[in-house]
C-alpha atoms as a PDB file:
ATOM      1  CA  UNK A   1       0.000   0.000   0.000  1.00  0.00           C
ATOM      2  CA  UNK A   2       1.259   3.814  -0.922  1.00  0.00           C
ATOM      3  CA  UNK A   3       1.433   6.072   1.739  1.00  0.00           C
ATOM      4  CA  UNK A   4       0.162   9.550   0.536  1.00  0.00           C
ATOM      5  CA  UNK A   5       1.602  12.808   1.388  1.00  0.00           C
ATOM      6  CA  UNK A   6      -0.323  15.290   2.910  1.00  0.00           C
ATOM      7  CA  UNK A   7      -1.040  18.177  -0.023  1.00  0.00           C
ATOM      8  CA  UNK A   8      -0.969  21.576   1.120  1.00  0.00           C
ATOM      9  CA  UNK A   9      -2.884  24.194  -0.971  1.00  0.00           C
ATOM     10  CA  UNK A  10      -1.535  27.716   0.907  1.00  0.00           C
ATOM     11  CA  UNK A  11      -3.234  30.780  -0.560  1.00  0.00           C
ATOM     12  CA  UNK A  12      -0.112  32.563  -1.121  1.00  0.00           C
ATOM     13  CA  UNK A  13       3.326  31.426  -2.216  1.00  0.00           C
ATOM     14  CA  UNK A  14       5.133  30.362   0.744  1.00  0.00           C
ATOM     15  CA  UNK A  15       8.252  32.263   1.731  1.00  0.00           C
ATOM     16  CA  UNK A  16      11.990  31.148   2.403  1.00  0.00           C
ATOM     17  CA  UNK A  17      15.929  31.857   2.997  1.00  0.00           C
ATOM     18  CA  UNK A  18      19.097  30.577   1.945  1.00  0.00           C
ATOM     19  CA  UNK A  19      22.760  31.779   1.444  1.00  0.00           C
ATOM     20  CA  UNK A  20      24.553  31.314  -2.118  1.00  0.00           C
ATOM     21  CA  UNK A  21      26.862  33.206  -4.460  1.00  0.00           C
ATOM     22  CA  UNK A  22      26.669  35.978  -6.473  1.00  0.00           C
ATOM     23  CA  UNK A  23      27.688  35.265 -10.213  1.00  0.00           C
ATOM     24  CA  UNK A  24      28.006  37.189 -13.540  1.00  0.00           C
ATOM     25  CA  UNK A  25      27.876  35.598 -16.828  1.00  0.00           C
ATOM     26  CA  UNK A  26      31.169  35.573 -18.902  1.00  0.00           C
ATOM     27  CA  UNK A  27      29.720  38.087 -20.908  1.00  0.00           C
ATOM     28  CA  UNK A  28      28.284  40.724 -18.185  1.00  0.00           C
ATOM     29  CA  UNK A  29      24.737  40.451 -19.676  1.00  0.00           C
ATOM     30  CA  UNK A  30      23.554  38.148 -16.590  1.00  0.00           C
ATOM     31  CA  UNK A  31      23.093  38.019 -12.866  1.00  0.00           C
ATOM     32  CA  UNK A  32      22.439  35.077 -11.039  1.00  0.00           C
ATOM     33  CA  UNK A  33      23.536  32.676  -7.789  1.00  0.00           C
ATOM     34  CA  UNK A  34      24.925  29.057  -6.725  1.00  0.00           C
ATOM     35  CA  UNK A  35      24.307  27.628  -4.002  1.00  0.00           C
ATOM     36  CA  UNK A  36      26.867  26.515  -1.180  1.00  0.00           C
ATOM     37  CA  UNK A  37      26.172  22.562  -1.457  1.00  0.00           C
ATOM     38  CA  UNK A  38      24.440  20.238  -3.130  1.00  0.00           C
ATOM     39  CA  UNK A  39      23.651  22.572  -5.897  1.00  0.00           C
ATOM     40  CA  UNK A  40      26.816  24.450  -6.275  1.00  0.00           C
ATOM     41  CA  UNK A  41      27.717  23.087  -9.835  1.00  0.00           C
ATOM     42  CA  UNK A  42      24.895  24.983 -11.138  1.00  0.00           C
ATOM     43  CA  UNK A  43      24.394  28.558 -11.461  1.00  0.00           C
ATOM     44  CA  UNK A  44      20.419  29.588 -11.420  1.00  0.00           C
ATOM     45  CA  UNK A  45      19.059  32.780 -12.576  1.00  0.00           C
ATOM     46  CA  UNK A  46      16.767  34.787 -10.562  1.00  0.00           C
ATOM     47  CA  UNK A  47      13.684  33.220 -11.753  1.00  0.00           C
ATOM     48  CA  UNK A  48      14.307  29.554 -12.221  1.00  0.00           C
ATOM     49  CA  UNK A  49      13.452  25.943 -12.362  1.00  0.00           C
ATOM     50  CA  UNK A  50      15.462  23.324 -10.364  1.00  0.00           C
ATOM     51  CA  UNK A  51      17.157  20.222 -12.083  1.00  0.00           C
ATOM     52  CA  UNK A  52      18.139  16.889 -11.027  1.00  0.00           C
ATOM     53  CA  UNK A  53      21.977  17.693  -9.752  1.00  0.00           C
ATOM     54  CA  UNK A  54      22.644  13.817 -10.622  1.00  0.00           C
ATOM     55  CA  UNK A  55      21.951  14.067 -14.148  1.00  0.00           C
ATOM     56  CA  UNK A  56      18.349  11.866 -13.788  1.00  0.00           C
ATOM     57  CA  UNK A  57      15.036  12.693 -15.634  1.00  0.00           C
ATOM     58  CA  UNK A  58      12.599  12.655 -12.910  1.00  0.00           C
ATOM     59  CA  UNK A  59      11.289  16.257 -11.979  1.00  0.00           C
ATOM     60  CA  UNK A  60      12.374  17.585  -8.808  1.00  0.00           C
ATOM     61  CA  UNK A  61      11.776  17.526  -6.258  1.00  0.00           C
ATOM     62  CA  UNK A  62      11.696  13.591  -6.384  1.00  0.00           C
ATOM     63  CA  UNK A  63      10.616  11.549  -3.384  1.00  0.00           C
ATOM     64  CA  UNK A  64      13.125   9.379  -3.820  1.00  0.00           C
ATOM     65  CA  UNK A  65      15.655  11.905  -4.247  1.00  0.00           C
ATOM     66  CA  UNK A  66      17.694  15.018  -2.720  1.00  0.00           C
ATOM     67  CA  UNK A  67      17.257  17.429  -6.103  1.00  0.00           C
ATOM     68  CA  UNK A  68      15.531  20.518  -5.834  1.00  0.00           C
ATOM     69  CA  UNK A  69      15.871  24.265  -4.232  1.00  0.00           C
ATOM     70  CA  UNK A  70      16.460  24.352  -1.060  1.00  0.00           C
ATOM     71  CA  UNK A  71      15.852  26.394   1.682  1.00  0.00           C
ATOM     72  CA  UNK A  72      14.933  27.262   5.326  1.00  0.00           C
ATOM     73  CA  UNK A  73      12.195  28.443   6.922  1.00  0.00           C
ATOM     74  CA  UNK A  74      13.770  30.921   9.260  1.00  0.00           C
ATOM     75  CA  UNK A  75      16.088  34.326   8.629  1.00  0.00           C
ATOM     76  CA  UNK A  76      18.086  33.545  11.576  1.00  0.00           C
ATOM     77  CA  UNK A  77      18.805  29.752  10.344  1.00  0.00           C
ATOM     78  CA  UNK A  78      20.196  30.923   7.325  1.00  0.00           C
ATOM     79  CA  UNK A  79      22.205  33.815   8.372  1.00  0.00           C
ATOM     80  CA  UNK A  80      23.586  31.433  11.026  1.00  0.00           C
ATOM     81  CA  UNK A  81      25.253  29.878   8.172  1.00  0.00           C
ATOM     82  CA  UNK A  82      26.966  32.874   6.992  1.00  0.00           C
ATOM     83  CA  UNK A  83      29.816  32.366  10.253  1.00  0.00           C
ATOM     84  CA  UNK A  84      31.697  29.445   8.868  1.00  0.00           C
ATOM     85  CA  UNK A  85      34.741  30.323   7.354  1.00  0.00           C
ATOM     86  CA  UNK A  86      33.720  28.654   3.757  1.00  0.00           C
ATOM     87  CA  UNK A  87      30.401  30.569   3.511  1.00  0.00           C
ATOM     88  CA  UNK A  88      31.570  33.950   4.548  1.00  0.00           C
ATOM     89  CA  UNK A  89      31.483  35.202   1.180  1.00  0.00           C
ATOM     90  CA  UNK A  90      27.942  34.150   0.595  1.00  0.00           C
ATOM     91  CA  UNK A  91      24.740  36.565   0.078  1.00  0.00           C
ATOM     92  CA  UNK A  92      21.406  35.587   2.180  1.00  0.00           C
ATOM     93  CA  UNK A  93      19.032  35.289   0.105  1.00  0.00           C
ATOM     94  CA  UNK A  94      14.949  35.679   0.616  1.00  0.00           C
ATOM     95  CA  UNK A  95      12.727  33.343  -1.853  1.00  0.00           C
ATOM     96  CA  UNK A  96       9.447  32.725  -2.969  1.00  0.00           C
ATOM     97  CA  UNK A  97       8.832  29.141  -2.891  1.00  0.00           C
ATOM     98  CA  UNK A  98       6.968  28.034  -6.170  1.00  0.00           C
ATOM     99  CA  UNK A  99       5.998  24.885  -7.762  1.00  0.00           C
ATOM    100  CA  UNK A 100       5.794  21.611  -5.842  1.00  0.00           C
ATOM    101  CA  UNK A 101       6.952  21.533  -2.307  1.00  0.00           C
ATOM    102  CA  UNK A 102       8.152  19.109   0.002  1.00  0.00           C
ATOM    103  CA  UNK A 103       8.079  20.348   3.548  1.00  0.00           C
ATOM    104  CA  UNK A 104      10.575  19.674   6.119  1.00  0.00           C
ATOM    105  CA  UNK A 105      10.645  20.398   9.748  1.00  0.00           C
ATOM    106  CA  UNK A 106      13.679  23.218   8.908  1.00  0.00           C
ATOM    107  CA  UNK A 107      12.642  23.911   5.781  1.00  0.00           C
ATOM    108  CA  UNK A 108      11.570  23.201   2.150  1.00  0.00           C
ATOM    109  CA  UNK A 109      12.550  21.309  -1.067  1.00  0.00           C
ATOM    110  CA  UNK A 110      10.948  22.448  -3.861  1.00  0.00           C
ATOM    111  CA  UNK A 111      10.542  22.803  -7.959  1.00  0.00           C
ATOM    112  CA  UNK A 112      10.772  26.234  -8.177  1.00  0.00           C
ATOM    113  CA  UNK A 113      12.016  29.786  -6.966  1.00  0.00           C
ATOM    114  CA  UNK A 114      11.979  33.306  -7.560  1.00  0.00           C
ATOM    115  CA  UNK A 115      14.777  35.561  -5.457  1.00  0.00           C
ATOM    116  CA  UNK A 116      13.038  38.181  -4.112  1.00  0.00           C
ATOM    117  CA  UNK A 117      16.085  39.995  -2.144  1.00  0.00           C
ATOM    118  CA  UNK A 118      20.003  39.418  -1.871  1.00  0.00           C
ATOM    119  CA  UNK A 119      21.429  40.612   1.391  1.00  0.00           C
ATOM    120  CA  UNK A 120      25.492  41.867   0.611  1.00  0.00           C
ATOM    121  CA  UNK A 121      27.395  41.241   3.395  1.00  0.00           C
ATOM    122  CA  UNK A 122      30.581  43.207   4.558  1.00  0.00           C
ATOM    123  CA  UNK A 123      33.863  43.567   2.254  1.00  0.00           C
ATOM    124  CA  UNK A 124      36.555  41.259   3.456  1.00  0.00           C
ATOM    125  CA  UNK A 125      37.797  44.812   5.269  1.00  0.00           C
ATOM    126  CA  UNK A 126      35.036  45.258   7.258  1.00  0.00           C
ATOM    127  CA  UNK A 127      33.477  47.869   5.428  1.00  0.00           C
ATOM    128  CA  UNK A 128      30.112  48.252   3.785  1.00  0.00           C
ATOM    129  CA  UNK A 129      30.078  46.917   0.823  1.00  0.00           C
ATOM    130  CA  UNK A 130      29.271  48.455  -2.390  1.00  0.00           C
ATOM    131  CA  UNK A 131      29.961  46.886  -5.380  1.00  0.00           C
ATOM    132  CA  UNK A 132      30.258  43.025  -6.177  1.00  0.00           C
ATOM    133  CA  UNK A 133      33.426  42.396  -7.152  1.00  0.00           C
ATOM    134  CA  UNK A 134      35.452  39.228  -9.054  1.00  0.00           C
ATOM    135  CA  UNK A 135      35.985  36.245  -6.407  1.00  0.00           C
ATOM    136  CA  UNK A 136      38.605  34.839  -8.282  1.00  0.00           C
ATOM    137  CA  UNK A 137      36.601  31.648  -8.960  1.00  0.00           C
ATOM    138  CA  UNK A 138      33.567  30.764 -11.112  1.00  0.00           C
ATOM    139  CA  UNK A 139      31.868  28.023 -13.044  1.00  0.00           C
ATOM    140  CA  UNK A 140      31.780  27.245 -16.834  1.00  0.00           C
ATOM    141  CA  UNK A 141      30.621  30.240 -18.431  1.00  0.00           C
ATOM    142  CA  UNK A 142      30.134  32.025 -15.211  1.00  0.00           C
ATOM    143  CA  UNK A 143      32.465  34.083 -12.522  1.00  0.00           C
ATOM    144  CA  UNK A 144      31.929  33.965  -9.022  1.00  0.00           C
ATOM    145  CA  UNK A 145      31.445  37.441  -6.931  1.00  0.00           C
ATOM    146  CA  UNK A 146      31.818  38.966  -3.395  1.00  0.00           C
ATOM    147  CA  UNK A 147      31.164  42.173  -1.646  1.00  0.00           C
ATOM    148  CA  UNK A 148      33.890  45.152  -2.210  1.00  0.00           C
ATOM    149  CA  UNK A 149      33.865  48.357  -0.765  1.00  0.00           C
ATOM    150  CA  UNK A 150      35.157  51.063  -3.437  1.00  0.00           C
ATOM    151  CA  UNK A 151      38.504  50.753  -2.343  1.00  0.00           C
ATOM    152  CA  UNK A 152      39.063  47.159  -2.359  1.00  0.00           C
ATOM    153  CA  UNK A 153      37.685  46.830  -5.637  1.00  0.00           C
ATOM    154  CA  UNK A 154      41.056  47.868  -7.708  1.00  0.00           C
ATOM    155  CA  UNK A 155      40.906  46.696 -11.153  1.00  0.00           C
ATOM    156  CA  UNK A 156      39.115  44.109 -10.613  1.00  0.00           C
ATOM    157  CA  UNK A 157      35.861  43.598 -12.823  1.00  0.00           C
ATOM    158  CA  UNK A 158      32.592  44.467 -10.588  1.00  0.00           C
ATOM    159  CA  UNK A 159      29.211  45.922 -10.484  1.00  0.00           C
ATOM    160  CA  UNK A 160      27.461  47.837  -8.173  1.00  0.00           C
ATOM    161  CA  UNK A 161      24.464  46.558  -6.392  1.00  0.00           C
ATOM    162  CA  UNK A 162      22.156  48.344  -8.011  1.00  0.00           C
ATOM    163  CA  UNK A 163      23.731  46.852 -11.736  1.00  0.00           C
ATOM    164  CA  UNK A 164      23.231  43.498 -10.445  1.00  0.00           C
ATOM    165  CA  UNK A 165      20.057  43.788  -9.491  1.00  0.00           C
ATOM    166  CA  UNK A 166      19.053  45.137 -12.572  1.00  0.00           C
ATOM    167  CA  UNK A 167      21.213  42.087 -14.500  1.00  0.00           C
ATOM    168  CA  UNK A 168      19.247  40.265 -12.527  1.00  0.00           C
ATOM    169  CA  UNK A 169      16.078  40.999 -13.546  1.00  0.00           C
ATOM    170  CA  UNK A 170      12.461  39.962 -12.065  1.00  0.00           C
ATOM    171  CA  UNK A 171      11.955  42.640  -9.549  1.00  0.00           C
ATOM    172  CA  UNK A 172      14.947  41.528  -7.907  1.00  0.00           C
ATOM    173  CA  UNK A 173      16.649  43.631  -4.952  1.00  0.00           C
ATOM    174  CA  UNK A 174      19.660  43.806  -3.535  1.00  0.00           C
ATOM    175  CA  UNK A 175      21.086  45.737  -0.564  1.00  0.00           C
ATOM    176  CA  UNK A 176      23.980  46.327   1.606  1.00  0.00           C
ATOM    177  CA  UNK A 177      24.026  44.664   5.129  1.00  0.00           C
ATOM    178  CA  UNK A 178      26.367  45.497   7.887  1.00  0.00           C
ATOM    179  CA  UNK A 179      29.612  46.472   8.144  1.00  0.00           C
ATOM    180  CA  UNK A 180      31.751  49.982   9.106  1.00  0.00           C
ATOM    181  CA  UNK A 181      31.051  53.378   6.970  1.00  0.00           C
ATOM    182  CA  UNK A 182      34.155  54.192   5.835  1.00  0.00           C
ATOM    183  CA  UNK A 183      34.558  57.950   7.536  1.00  0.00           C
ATOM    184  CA  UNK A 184      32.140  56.909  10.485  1.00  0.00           C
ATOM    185  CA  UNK A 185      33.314  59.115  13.559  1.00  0.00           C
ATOM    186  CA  UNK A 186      35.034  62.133  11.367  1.00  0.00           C
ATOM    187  CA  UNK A 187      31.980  64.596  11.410  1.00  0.00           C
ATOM    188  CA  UNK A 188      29.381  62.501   9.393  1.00  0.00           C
ATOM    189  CA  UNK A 189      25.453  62.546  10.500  1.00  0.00           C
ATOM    190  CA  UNK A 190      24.992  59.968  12.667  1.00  0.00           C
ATOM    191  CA  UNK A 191      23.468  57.053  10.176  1.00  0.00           C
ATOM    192  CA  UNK A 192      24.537  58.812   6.835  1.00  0.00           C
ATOM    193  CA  UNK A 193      23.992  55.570   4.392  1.00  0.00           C
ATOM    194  CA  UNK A 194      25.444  54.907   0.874  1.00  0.00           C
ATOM    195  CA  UNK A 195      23.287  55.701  -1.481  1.00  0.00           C
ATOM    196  CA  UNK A 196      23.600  53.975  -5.115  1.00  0.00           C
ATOM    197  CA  UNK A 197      24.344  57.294  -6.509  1.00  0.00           C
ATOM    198  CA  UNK A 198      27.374  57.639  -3.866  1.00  0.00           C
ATOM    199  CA  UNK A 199      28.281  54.101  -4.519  1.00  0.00           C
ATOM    200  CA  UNK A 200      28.629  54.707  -8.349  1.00  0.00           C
ATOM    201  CA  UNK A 201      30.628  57.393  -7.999  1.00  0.00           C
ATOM    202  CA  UNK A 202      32.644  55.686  -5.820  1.00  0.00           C
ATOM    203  CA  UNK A 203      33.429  52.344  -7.680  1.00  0.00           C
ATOM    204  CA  UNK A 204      34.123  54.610 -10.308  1.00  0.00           C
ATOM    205  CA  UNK A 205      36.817  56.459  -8.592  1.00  0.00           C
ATOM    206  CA  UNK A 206      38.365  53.706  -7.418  1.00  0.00           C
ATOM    207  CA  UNK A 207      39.016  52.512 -11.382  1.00  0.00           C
ATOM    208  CA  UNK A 208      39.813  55.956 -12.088  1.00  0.00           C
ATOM    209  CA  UNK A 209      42.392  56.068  -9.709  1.00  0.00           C
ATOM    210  CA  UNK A 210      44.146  52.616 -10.166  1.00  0.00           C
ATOM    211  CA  UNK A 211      44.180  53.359 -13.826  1.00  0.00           C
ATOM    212  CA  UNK A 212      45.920  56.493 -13.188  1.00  0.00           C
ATOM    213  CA  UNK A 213      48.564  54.600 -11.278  1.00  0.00           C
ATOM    214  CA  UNK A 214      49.440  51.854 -14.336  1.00  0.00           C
ATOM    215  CA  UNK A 215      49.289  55.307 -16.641  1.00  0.00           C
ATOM    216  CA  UNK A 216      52.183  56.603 -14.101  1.00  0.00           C
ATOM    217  CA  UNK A 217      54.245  53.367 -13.526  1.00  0.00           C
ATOM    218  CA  UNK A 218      54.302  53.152 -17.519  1.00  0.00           C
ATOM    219  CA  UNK A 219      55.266  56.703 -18.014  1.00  0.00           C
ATOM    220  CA  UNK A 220      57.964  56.010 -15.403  1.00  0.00           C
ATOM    221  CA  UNK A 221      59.518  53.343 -17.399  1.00  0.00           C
ATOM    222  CA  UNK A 222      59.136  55.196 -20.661  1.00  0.00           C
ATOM    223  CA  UNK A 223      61.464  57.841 -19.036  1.00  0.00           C
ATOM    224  CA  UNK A 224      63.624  55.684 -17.893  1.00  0.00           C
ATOM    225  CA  UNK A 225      64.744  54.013 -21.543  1.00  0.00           C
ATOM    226  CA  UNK A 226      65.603  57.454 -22.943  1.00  0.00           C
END
């Protein structure tokens, strides 16, 4: 005799968290994530279906299997996960849930998901970040990213937030979470944030000025053959 699951019909999509990784296509046209397990091999956009990780035809999530999205049920579970040392480049993510569900006592597996907002940790500096910058690391086709403030970001190749929401697509959002203003204590208002304006401006200085040093350091040797 089958045992039946218990169906659940909920009036509205239900709602979810989980950490991954920022990526950017090869080409700079896309915005997506991978997750930190299971899933990691795979990049997913925004809006997106989940596939059997072992290769198999069934649709996920399968019974019988461990495919599918997967998240938690609780913000504090999944930012909880952002303190190990191999995760602390990770964004927390909020999801809608959509599609067929199986429900856990932590969390969900499920067919479907739409990232509703990306939570950007600190720069490896400890200050806010503003820009998503190259990790250094990627998949096929895809490069991996990680919170920069403006003057960690070098020459490296980054967006802002606001670009990567908007290479993102579906309504996604993305914001800054904690870290140190850079200036904080030298005469600013007292909660002065970073707006995307401000943080434009100042990924784009930072370029500015590291091409101006390369332009120098080639002038100097220029000089020096004469």
């Amino acid at each position: 005799m089958r045992v039946r699951l218990p169906e659940e019909r909920p009036a509205e999509p239900p709602t979810g968290f989980k950490i991954a990784h920022p990526m950017l296509s090869q080409d700079g046209t896309r915005a997506g994530f991978t997750g930190v397990s299971l899933g990691g091999a795979l990049p997913y956009g925004v809006l997106d279906e989940a596939h059997c990780v072992y290769g198999l035809r069934h649709r996920a999530p399968h019974r019988r299997c461990d495919c599918g999205f997967h998240c938690v049920h609780e913000h504090t579970a999944a930012e909880a996960m952002l303190c190990t040392a191999e995760h602390r480049s990770a964004v927390l993510l909020e999801v809608t849930v959509l599609g067929a569900y199986i429900r856990f006592e932590l969390g969900f597996r499920y067919a479907r998901q739409r990232v509703r907002t990306a939570t950007v940790g600190p720069c490896a500096c400890g200050a806010v970040a503003v820009a998503l910058a190259d990790a250094g690391w990627g998949r096929p086709g895809w490069r991996g990213f990680a919170a920069s403030c403006a003057g960690c970001v070098r020459g490296r190749t980054a967006v802002s937030l606001a670009t990567f929401a908007r290479l993102g697509g579906e309504g996604l959002r993305v914001r800054a979470g904690g870290g140190a203003v850079p200036g904080a204590g030298d005469g600013l208002p007292e909660g002065l944030g970073v707006s995307e304006l401000v943080a434009e401006a100042a990924l784009l200085q930072a370029r500015l000025d590291w091409f101006q040093s390369q332009l120098a350091r080639l002038g100097d040797r220029g000089s020096g053959q004469g």
